[in-house]
Protein backbone atom coordinates (compact mmCIF):
# COMPACT_ATOMS: atom_id res chain seq x y z
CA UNK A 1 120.29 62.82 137.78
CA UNK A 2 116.94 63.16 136.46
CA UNK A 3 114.60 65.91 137.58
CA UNK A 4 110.73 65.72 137.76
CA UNK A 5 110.15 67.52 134.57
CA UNK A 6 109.02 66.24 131.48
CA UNK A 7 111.08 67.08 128.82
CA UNK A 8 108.72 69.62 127.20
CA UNK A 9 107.69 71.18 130.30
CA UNK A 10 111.69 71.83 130.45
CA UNK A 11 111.24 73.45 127.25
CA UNK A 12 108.59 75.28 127.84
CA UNK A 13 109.77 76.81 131.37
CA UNK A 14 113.00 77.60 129.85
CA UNK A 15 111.26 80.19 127.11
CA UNK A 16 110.67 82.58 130.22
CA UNK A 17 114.11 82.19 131.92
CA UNK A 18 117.16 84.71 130.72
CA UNK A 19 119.50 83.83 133.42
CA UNK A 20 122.09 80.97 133.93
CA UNK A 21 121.84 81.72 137.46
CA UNK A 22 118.01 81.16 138.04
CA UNK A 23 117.39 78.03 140.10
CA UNK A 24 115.27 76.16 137.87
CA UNK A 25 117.87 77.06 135.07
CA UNK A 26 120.58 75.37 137.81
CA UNK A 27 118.34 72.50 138.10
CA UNK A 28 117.67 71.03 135.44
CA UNK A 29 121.22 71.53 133.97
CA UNK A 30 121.67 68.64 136.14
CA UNK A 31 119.35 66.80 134.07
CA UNK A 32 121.83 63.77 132.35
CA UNK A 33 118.70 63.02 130.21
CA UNK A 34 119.73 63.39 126.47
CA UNK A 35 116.95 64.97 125.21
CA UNK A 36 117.27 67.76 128.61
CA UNK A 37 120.54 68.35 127.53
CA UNK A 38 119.65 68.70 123.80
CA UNK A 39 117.26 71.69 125.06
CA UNK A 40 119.84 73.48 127.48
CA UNK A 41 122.24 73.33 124.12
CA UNK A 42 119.24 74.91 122.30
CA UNK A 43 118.81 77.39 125.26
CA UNK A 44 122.33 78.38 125.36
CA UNK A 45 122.83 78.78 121.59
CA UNK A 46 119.84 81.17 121.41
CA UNK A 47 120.93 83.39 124.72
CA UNK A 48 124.40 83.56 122.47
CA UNK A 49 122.79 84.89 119.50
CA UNK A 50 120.76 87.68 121.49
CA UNK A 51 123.73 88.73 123.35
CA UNK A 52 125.65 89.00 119.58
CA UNK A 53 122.97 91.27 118.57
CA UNK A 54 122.48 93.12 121.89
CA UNK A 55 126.79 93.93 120.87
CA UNK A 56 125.92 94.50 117.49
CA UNK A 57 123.03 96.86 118.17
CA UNK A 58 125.59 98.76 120.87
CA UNK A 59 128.13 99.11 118.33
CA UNK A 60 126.29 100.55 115.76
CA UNK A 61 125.40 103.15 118.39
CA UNK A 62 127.96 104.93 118.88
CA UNK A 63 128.15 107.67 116.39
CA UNK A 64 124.76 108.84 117.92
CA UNK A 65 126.06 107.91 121.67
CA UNK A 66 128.98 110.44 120.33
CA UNK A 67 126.49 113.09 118.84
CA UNK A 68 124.19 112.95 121.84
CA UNK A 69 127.06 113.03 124.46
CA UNK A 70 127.38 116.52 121.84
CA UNK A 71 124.31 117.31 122.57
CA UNK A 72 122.62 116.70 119.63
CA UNK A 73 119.08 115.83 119.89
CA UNK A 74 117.49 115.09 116.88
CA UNK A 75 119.96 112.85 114.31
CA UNK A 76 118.04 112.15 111.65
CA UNK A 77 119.90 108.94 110.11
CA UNK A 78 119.11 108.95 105.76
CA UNK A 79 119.03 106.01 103.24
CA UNK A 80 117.55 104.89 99.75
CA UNK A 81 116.38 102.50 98.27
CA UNK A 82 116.02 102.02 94.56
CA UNK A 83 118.73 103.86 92.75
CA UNK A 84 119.73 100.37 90.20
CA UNK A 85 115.94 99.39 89.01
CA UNK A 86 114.67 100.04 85.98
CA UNK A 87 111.07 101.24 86.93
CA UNK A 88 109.71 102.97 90.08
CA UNK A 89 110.64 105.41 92.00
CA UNK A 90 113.81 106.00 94.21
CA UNK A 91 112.61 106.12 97.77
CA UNK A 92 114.63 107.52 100.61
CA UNK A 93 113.68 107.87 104.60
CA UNK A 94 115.01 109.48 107.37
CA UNK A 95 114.50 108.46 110.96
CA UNK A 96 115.25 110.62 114.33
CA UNK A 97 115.45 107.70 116.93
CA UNK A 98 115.28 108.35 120.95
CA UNK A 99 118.03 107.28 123.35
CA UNK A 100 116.36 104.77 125.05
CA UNK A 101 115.41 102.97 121.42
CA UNK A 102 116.22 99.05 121.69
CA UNK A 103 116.13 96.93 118.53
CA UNK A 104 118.81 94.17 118.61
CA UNK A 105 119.04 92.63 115.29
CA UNK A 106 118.63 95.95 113.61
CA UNK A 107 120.67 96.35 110.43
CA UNK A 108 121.41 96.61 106.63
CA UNK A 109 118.06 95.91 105.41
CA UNK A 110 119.55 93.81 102.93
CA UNK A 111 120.55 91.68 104.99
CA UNK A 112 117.07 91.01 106.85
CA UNK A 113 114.50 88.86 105.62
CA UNK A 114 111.21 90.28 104.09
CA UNK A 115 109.51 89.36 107.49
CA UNK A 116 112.24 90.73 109.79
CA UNK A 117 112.13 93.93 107.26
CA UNK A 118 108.17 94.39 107.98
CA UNK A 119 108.28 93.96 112.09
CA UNK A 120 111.24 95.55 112.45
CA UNK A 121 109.04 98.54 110.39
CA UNK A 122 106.54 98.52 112.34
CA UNK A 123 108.63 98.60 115.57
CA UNK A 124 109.96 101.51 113.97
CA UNK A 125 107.30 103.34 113.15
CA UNK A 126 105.82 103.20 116.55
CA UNK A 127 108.50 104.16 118.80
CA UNK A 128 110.59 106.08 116.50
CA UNK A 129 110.47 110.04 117.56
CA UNK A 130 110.48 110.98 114.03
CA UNK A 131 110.13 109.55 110.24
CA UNK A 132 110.07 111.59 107.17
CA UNK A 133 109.85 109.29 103.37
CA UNK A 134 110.75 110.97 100.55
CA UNK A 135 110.28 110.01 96.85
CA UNK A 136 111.49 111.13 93.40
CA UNK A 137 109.66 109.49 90.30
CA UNK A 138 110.74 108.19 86.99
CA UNK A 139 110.14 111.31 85.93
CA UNK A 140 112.48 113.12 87.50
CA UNK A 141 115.49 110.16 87.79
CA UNK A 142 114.88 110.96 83.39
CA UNK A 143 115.41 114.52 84.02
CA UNK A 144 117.83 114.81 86.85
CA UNK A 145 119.99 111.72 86.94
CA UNK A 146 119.49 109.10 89.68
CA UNK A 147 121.98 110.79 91.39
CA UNK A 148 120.54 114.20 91.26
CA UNK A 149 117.29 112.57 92.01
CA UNK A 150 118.37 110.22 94.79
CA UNK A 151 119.31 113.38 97.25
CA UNK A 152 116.11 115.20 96.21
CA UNK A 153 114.03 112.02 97.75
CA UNK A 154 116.44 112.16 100.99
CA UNK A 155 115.83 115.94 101.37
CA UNK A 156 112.54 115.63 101.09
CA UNK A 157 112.41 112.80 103.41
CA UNK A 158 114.23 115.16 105.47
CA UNK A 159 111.85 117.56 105.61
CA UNK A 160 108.57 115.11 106.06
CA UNK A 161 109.93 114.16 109.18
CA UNK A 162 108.60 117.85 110.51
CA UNK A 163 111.68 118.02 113.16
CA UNK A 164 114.29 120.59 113.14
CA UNK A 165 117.02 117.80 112.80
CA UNK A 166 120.53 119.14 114.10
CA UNK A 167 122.54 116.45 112.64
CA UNK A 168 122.36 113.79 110.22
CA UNK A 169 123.61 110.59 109.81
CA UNK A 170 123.67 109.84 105.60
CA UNK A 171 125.01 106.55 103.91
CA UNK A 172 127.56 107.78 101.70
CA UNK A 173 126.06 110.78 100.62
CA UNK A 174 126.42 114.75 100.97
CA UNK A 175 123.24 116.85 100.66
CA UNK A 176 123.80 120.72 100.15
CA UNK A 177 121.53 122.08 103.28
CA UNK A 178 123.19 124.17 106.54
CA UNK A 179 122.26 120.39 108.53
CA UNK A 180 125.97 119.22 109.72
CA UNK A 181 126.39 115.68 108.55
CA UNK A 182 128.79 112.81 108.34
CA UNK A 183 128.19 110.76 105.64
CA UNK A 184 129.06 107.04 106.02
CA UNK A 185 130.33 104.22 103.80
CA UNK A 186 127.83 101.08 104.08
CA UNK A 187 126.43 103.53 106.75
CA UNK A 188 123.16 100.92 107.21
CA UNK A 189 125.95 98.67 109.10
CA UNK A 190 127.30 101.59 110.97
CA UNK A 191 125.02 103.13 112.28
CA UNK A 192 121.58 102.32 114.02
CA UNK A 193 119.54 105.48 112.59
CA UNK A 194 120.88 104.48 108.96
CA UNK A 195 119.95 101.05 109.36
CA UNK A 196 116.43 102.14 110.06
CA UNK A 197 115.63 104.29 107.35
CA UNK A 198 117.12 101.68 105.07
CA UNK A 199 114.49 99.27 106.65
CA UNK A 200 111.77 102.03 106.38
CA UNK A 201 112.82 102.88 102.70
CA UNK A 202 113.23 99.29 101.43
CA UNK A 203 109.92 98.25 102.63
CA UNK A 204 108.09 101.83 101.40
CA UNK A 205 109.06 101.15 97.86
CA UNK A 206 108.34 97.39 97.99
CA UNK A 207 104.74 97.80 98.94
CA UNK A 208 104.92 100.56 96.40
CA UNK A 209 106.41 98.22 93.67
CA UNK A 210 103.86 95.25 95.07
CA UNK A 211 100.96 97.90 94.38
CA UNK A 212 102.04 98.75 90.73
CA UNK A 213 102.21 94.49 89.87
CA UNK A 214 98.72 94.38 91.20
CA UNK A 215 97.58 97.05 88.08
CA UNK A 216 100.25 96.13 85.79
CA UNK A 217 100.14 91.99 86.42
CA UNK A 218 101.47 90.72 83.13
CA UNK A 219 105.10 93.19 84.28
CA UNK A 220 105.78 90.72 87.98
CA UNK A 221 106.93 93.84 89.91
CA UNK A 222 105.83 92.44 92.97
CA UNK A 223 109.10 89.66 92.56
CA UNK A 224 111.65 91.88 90.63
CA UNK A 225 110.87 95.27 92.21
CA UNK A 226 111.75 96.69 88.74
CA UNK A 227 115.30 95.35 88.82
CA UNK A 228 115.97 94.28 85.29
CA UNK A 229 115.84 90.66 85.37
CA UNK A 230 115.35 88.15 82.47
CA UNK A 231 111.47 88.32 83.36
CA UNK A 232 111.10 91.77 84.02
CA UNK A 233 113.36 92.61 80.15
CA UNK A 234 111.09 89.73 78.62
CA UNK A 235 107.81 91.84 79.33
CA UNK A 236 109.30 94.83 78.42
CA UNK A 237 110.07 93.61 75.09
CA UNK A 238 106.66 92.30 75.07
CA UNK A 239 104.25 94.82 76.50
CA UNK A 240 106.02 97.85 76.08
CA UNK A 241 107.04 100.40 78.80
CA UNK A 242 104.66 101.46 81.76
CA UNK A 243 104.21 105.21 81.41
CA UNK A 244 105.24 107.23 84.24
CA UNK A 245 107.21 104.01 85.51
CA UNK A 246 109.46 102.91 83.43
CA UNK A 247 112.85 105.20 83.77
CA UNK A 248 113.65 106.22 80.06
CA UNK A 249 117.16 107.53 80.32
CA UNK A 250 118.17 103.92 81.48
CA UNK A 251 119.98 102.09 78.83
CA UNK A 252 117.82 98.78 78.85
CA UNK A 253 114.76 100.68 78.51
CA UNK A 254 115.97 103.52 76.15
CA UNK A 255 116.93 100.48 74.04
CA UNK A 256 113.63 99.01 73.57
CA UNK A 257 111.89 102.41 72.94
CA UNK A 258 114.42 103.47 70.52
């Protein structure tokens, strides 16, 4: 059977159709035309995927589905970014997300592209209800430890959010406030408010660390992030540290100032 469709009209109909049961969708099935069937294969592979995500995204719900059905209203799910580089700062966020918040494909931010990472920011900064960003500098990763200085950019992330948060969601961390919390291992694949301030945070400190390779050029933050790859330890050795950047107390760069 061959229907009266051209192959890319096929296509193009089939972009607007989500269900196997719609009667165009039924018609053209019937289609023995290679080339249809190549498309319906295409169609089908793609509705698989979204309904994968659509599972994944529901899964990674449900420590806030718990906390809500708690009553718990404002979770603020924390992350960082930046603890292993050697210059920069270490960034954290925390973001309070609504019920009704939809964002299949969500995730470890690691595990996104760069251009997933910047849309699904966006998305996230517009319908989030809350989201706070918190930084500690060089400065005080030298005086504190990154440690030390990783929960003092999550707390004050915490408290840039301006909510009253009533629970939070951290990835494998404690912080010493009154807020109960659970804190969770590889918590940015656990848990959909983790996974967003991990996107938030990661993309903060890379337009941060893009920035700083605009006035220092000759160092290539904008590639490395100031992770200490064989480019980023070559200008080092070369140029010298960035002042106010460049984390002393870490051994590669204590090394070359020593």
């Amino acid at each position: 059977m061959k229907s009266k469709y051209t192959i890319n009209e096929i296509k193009e109909k089939l972009k607007y159709i989500n269900d196997e049961d719609d009667p165009f969708f039924i018609e053209v099935h019937q289609d023995t035309r290679k080339g249809v069937q190549h498309v319906i294969q295409l169609w089908n592979k793609k509705r698989e995927q979204e309904r994968a995500l659509k599972e994944q995204f529901y899964d990674m719900r449900r420590y806030e589905e718990s906390l809500w059905k708690e009553g718990y209203q404002f979770i603020g799910g924390v992350d960082e970014v930046g603890r292993g580089p050697l210059a920069g700062p270490v960034i954290a966020s925390c973001v309070i997300l609504s019920e009704d918040f939809f964002l299949p494909g969500l995730t470890d931010s690691k595990k996104l592209t760069k251009a997933k990472r910047e849309h699904y920011y966006e998305v996230i900064k517009e319908h989030a209800k809350a989201v706070g960003v918190g930084t500690a500098s060089a400065a005080e990763i030298d005086k504190h430890n990154i440690y030390e200085a990783t929960k003092l950019a999550m707390q004050r992330a915490i408290e840039n959010t301006n909510v009253n948060i009533d629970y939070l969601l951290l990835d494998a961390m404690s912080l010493p406030n009154t807020i109960p919390q659970t804190p969770l291992v590889k918590g940015d694949a656990k848990s959909i408010s983790i996974a967003a301030s991990s996107v938030v945070a990661k993309v903060t400190r890379d337009h941060y660390m893009t920035a700083l390779g605009r006035e220092y050029p000759e160092y290539g933050f904008e590639n490395h992030m100031g992770y200490g790859t064989s480019d980023h330890l070559t200008a080092l050795h070369k140029y010298g540290i960035v002042e106010n950047e460049h984390r002393l107390s870490f051994t590669p760069v204590k090394a070359i100032i020593s």
